[in-house]
C-alpha atoms as a PDB file:
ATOM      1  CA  UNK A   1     -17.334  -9.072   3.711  1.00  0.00           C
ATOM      2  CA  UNK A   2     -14.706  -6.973   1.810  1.00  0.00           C
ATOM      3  CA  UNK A   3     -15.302  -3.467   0.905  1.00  0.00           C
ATOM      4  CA  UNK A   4     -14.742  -3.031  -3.124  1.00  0.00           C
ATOM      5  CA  UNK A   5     -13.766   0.705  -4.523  1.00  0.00           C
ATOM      6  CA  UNK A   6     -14.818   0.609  -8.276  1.00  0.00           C
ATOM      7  CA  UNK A   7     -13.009   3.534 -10.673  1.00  0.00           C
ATOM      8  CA  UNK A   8     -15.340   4.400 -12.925  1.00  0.00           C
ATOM      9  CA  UNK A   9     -13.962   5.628 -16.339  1.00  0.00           C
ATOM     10  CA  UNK A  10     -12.291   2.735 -18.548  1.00  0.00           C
ATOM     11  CA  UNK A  11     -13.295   0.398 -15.288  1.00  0.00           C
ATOM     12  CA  UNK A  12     -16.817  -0.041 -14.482  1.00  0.00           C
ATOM     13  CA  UNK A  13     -18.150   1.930 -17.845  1.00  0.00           C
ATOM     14  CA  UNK A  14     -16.507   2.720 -21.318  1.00  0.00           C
ATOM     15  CA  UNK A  15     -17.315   5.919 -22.181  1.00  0.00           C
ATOM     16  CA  UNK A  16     -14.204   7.754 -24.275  1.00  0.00           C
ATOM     17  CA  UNK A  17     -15.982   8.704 -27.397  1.00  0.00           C
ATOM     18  CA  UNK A  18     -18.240  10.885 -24.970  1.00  0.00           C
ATOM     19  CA  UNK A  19     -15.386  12.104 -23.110  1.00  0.00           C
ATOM     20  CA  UNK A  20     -13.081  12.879 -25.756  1.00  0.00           C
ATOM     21  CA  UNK A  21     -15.812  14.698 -27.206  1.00  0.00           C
ATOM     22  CA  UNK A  22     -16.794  16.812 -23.973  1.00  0.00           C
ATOM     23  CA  UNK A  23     -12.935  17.593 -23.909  1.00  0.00           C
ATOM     24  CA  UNK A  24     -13.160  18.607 -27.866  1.00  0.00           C
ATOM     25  CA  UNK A  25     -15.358  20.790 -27.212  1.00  0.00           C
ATOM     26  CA  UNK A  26     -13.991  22.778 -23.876  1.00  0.00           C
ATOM     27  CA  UNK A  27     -10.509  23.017 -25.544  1.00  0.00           C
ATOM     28  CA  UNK A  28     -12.312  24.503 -29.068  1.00  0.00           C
ATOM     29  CA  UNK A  29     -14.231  26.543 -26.527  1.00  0.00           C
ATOM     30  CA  UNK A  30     -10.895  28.399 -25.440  1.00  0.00           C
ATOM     31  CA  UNK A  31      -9.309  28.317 -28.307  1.00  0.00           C
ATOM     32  CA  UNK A  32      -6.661  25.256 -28.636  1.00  0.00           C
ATOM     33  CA  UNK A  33      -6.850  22.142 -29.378  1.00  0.00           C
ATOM     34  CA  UNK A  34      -4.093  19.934 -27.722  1.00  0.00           C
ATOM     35  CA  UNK A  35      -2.155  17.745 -30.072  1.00  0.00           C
ATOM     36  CA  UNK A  36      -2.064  14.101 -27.865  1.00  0.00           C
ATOM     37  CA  UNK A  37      -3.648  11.401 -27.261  1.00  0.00           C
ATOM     38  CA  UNK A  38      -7.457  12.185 -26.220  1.00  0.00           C
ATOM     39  CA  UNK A  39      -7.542   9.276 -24.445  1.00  0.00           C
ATOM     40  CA  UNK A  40      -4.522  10.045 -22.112  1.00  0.00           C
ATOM     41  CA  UNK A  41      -6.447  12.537 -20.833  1.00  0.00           C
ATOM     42  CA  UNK A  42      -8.965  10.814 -19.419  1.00  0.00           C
ATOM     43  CA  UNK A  43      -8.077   9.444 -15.909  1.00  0.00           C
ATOM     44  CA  UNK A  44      -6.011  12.560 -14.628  1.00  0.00           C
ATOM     45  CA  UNK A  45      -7.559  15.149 -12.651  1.00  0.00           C
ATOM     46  CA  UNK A  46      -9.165  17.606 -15.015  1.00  0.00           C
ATOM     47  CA  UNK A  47      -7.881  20.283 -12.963  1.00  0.00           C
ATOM     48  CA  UNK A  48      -4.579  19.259 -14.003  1.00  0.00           C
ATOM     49  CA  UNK A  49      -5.152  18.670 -17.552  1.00  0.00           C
ATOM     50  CA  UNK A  50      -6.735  21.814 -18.285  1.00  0.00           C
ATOM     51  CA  UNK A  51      -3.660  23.385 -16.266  1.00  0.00           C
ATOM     52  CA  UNK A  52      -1.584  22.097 -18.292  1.00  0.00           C
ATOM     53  CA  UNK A  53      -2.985  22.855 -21.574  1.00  0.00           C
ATOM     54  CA  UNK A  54      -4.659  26.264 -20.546  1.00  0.00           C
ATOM     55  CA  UNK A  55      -2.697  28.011 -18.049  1.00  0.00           C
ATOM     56  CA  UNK A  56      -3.579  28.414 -14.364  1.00  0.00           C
ATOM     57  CA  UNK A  57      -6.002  31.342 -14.946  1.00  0.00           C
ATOM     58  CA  UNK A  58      -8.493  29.211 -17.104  1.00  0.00           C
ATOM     59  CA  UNK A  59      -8.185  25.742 -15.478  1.00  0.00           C
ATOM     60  CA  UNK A  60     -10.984  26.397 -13.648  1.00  0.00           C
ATOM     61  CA  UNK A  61     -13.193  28.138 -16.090  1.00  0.00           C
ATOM     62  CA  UNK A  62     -12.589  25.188 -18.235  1.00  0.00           C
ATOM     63  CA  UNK A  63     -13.590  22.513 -15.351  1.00  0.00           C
ATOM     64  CA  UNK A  64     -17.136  24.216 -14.550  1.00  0.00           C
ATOM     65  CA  UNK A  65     -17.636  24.379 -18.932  1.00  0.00           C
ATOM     66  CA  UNK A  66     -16.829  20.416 -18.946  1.00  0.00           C
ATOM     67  CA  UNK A  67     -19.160  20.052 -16.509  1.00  0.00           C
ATOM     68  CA  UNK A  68     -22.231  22.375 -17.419  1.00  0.00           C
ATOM     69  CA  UNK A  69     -22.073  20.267 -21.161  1.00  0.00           C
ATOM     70  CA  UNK A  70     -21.755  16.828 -19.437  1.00  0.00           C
ATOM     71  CA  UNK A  71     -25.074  17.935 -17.317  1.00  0.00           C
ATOM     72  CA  UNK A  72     -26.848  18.859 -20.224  1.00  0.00           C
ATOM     73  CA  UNK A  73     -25.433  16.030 -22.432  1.00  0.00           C
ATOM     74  CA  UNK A  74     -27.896  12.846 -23.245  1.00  0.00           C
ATOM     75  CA  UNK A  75     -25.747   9.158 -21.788  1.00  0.00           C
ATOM     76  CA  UNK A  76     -25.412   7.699 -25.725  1.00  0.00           C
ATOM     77  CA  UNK A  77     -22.816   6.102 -26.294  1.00  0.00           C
ATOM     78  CA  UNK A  78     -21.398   5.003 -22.353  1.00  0.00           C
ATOM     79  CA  UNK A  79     -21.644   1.360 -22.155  1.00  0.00           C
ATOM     80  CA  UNK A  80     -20.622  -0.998 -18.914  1.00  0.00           C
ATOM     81  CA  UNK A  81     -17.868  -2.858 -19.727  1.00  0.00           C
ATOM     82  CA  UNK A  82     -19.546  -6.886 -20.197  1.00  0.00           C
ATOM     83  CA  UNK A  83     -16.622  -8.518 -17.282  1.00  0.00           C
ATOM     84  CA  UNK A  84     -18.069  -5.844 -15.581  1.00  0.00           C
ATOM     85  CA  UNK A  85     -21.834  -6.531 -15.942  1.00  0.00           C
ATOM     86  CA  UNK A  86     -21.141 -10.049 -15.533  1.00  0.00           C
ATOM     87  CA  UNK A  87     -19.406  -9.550 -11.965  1.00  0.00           C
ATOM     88  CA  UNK A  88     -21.144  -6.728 -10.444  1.00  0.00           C
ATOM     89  CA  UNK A  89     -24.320  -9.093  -9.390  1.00  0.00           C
ATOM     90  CA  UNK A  90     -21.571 -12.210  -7.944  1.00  0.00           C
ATOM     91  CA  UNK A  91     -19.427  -9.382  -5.718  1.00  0.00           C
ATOM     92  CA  UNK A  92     -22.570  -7.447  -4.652  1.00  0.00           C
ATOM     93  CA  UNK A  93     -23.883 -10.285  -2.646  1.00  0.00           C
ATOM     94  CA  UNK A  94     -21.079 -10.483  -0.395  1.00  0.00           C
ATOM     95  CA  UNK A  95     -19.022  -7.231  -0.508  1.00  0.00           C
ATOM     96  CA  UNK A  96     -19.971  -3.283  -0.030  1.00  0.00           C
ATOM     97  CA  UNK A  97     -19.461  -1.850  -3.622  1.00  0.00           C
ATOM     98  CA  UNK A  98     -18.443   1.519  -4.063  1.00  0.00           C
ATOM     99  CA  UNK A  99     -17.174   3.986  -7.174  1.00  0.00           C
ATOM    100  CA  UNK A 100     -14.362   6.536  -7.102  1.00  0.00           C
ATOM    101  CA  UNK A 101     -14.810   8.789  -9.453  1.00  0.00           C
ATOM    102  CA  UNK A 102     -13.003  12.584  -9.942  1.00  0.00           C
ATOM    103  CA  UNK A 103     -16.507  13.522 -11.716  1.00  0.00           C
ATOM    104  CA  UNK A 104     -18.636  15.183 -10.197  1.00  0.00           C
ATOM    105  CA  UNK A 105     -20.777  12.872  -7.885  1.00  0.00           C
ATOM    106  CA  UNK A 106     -24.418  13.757  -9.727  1.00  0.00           C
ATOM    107  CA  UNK A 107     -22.823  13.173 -12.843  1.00  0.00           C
ATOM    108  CA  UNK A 108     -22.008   9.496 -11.758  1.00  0.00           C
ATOM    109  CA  UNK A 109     -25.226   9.369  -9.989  1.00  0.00           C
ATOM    110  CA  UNK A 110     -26.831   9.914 -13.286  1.00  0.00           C
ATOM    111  CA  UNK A 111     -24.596   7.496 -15.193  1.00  0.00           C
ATOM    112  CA  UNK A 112     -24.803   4.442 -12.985  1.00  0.00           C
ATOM    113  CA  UNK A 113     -28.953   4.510 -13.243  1.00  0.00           C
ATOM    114  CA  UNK A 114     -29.420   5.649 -16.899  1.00  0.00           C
ATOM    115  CA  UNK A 115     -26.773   2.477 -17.099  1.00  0.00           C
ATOM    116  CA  UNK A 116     -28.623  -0.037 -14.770  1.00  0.00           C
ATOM    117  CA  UNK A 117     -26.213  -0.398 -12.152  1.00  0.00           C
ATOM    118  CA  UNK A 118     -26.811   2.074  -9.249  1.00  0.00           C
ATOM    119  CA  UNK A 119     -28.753  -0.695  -7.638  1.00  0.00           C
ATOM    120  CA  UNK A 120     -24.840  -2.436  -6.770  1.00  0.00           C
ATOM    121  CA  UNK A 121     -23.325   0.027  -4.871  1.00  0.00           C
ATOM    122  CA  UNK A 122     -22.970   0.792  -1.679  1.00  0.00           C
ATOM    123  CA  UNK A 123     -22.071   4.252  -2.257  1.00  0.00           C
ATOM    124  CA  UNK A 124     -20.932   6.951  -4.491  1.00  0.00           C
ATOM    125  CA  UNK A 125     -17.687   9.242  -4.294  1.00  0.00           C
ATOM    126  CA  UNK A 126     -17.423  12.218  -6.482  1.00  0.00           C
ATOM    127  CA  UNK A 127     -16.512  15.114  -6.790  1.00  0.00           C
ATOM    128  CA  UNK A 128     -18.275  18.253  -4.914  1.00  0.00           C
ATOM    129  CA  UNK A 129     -18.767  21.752  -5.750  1.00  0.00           C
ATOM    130  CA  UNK A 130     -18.737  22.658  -2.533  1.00  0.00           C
ATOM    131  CA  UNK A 131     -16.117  20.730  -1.856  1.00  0.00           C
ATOM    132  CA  UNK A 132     -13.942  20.141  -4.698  1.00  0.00           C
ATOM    133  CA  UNK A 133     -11.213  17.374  -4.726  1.00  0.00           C
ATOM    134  CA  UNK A 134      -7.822  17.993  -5.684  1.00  0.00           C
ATOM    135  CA  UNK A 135      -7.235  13.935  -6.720  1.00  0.00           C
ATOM    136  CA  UNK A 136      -8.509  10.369  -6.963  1.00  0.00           C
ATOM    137  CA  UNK A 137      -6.630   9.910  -3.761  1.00  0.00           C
ATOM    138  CA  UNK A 138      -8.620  12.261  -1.782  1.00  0.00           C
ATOM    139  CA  UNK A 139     -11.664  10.790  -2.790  1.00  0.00           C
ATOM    140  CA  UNK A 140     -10.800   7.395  -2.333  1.00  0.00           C
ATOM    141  CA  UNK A 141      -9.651   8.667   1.838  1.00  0.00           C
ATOM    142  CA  UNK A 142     -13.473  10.387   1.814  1.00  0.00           C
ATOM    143  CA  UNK A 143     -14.962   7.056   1.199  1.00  0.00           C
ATOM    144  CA  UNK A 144     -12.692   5.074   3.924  1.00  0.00           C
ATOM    145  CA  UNK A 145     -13.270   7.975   6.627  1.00  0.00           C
ATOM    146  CA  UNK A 146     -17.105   7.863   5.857  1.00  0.00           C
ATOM    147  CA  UNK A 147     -17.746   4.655   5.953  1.00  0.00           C
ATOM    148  CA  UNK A 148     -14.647   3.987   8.544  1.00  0.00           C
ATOM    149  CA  UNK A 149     -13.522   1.057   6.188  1.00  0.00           C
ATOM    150  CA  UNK A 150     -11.113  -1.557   7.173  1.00  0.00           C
ATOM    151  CA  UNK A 151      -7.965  -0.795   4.867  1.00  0.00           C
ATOM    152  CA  UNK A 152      -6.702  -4.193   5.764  1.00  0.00           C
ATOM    153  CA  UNK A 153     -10.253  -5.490   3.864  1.00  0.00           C
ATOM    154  CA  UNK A 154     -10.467  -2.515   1.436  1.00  0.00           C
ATOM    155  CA  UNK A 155      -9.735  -3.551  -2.383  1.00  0.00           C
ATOM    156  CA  UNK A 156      -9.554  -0.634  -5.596  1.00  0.00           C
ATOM    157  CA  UNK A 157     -10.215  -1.876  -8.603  1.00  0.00           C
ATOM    158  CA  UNK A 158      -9.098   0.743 -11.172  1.00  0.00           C
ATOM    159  CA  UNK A 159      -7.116   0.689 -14.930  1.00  0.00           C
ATOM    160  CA  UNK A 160      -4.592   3.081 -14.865  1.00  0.00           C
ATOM    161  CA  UNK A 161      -1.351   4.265 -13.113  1.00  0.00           C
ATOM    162  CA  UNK A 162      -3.428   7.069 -11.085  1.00  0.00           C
ATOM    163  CA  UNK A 163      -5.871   4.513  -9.362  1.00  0.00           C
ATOM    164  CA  UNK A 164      -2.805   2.447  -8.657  1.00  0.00           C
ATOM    165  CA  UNK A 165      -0.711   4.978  -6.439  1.00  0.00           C
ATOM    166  CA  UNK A 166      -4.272   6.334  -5.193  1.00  0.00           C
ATOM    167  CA  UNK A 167      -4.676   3.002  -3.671  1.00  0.00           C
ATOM    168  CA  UNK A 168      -1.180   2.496  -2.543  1.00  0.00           C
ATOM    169  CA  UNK A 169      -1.394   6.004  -0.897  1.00  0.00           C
ATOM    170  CA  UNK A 170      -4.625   5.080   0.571  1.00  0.00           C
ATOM    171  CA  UNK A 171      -3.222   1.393   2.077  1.00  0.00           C
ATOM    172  CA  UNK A 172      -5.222  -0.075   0.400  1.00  0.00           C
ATOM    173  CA  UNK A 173      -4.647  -3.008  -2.138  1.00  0.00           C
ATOM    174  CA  UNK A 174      -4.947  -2.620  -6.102  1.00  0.00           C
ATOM    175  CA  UNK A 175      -6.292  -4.823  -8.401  1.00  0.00           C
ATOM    176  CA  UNK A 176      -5.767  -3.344 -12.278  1.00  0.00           C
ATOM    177  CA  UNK A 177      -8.102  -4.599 -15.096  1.00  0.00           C
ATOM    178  CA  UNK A 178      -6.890  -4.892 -18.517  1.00  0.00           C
ATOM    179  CA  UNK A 179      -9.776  -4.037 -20.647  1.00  0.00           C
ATOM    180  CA  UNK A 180      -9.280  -0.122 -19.590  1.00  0.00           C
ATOM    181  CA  UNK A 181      -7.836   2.605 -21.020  1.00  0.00           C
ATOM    182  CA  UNK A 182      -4.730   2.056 -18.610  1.00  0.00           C
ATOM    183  CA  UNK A 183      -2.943  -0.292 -20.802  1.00  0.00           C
ATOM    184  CA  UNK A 184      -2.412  -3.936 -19.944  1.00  0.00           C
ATOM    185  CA  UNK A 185       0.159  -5.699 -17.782  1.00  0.00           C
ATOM    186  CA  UNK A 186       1.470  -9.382 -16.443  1.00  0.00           C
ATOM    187  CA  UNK A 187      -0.885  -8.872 -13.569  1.00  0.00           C
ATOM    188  CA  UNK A 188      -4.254  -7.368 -15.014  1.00  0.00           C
ATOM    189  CA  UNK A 189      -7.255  -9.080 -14.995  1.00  0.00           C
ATOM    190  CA  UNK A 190      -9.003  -9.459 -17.902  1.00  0.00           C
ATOM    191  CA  UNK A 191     -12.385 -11.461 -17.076  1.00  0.00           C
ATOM    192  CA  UNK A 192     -14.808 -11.347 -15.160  1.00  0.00           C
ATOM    193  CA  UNK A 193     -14.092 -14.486 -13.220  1.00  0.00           C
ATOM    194  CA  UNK A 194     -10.493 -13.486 -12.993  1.00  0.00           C
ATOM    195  CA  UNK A 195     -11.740 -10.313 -11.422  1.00  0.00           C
ATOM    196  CA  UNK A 196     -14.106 -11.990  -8.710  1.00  0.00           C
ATOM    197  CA  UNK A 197     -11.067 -15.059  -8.052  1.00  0.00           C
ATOM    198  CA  UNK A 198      -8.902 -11.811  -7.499  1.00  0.00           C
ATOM    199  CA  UNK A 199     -11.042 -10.144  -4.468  1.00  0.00           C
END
């Protein structure tokens, strides 16, 4: 049995219109709104991106706002990615399942069963109020000291550059998919039996 750590964000679910519109509205909320790429931003810590756009004295202002509307926000418009749908019921029969998500861990509670798909996992990393994490990396360590995981039979599936070096960090091995919001490579797998063939 292998233990599989899902990202959740442009891996498991696709949910960008609802996050880029969560992010609209913070940013409008303090009074700028970022010229980039919306979709860059999801992914990074939001710690970090509302540093960077805000200033050090509003970052974390910003983070409890995103939050409080994402509570309070109805789940239209998330979907679960189909290779995803299609796999989740093949790799939960013979591996532990688990997400790694910087969100915070009720949020992704909520998610996974207004999307059907709680039932597959092992477990749930988030992130905490009480006690907040600074990157995927440290919540991808949580899960393996938890659950004392084997890193030798530990796999992260993930779609961006973040989940990579959070795995790599973490010694554990990577797997990228390409239907994300990472960006595609040589080595990203892009169906659902590609994905299972890969673990």
């Amino acid at each position: 049995m292998k233990n599989i750590i899902f990202d959740l964000d442009g891996t498991l679910v696709d949910s960008k219109e609802l996050q880029i519109n969560i992010l609209k509205q913070v940013f409008s909320h303090f009074g700028t709104i970022p010229n980039v790429d919306f979709l860059t931003l999801i992914g990074p810590p939001l710690i970090d991106t509302f540093t960077r756009f805000l200033g050090e004295n509003s970052a974390q202002n910003a983070y409890e706002y995103y939050n409080s509307i994402f509570k309070t926000t109805k789940i239209e418009g998330i979907s679960v990615f189909p290779e995803i749908l299609e796999a989740l019921p093949k790799l939960s029969k013979e591996n532990r399942l688990f997400v790694a998500s910087l969100q915070l861990k009720d949020i992704v509670e909520r998610e996974l069963e207004a999307l059907k798909i709680r039932e597959y996992f092992f477990a749930i990393g988030g992130d905490s109020v009480s006690l907040p994490a600074t990157s995927k990396t440290e919540i991808i360590g949580r899960i393996i000291e938890e659950f004392s995981l084997d890193t030798q039979n530990t796999v992260m599936v993930g779609d961006t550059e973040f989940d990579k070096s959070s795995a790599e960090i973490n010694k554990i091995r990577f797997i990228q998919v390409g239907w994300g919001y990472g960006g595609k490579n040589k080595n990203s797998i892009e169906s659902s039996d590609s994905l299972i063939n890969a673990i």
